[in-house]
Protein backbone atom coordinates (compact mmCIF):
# COMPACT_ATOMS: atom_id res chain seq x y z
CA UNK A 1 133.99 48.69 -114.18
CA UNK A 2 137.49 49.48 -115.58
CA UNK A 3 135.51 51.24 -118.63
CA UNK A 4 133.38 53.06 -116.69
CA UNK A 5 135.75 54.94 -115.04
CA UNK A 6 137.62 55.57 -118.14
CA UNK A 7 134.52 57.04 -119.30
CA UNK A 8 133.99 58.95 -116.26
CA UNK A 9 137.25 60.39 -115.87
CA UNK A 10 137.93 61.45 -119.66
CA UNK A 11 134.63 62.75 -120.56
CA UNK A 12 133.11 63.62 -117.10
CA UNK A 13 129.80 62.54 -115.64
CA UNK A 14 127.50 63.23 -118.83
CA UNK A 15 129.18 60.59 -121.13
CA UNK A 16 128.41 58.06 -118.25
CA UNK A 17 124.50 58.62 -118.92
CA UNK A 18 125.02 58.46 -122.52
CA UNK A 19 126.31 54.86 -122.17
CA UNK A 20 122.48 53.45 -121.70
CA UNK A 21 123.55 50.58 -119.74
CA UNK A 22 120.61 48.59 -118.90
CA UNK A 23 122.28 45.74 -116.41
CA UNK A 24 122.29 42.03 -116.37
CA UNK A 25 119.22 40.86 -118.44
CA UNK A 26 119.66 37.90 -115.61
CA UNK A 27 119.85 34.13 -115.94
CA UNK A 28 115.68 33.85 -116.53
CA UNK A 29 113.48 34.51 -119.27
CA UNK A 30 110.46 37.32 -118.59
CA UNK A 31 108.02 34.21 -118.76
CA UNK A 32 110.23 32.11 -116.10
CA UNK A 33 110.01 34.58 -113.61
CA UNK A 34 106.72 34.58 -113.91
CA UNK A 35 106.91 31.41 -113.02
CA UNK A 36 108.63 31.70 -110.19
CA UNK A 37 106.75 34.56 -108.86
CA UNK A 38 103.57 31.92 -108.80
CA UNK A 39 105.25 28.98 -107.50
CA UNK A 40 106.12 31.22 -104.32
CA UNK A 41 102.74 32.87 -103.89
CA UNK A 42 101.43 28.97 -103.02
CA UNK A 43 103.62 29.03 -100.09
CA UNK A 44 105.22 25.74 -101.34
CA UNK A 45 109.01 26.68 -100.26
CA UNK A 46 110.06 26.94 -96.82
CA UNK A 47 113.67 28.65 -97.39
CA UNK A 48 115.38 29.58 -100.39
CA UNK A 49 117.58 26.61 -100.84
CA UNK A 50 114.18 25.30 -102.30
CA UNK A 51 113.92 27.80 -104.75
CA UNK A 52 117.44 27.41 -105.72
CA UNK A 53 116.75 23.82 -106.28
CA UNK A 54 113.53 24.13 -108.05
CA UNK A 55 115.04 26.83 -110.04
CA UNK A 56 117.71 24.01 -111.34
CA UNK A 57 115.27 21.27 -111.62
CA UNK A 58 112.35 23.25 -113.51
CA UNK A 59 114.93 25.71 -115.70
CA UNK A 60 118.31 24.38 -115.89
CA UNK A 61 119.65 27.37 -113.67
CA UNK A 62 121.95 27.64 -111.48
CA UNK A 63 122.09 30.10 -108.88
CA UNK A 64 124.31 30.63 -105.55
CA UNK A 65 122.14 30.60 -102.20
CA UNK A 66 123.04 34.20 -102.21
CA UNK A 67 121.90 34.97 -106.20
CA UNK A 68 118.71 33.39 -105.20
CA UNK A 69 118.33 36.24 -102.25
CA UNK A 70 119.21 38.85 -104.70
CA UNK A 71 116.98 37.49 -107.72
CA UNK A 72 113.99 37.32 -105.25
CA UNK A 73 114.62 40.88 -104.33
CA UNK A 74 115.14 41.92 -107.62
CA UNK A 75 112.09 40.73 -108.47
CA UNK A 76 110.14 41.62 -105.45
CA UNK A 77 109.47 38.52 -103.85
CA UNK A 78 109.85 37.45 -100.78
């Protein structure tokens, strides 16, 4: 964040779009999410503490209850 705003206020607003920041690639490959997306369209998980747990179990990923919520978002499942 810190560098952002140096960016910001030195060079103004344009420099910040010239800084093609592309976010958090995330903790799961392209093909994982796939993945995931499938397992939940069976209707196999009842709340997402199962998904954070199959997550773990099936990828070796860790995730808060909360970065679950926000990687099913993300990904636009729910």
């Amino acid at each position: 964040m810190g560098e952002w705003l140096r960016v910001y206020r030195n060079k103004g607003l344009d420099a910040l779009c010239t800084l093609h920041y592309k976010g958090d690639p995330g903790k799961l490959t392209a093909g994982q999410v796939d993945q995931l997306k499938e397992k939940v369209s069976t209707g196999c998980f009842r709340n997402s503490e199962q998904i954070r747990q199959w997550l773990q179990d099936t990828f070796g990923v860790s995730y808060t209850p909360s970065g679950v919520k926000d990687l099913l978002r993300r990904i636009g499942v729910s």
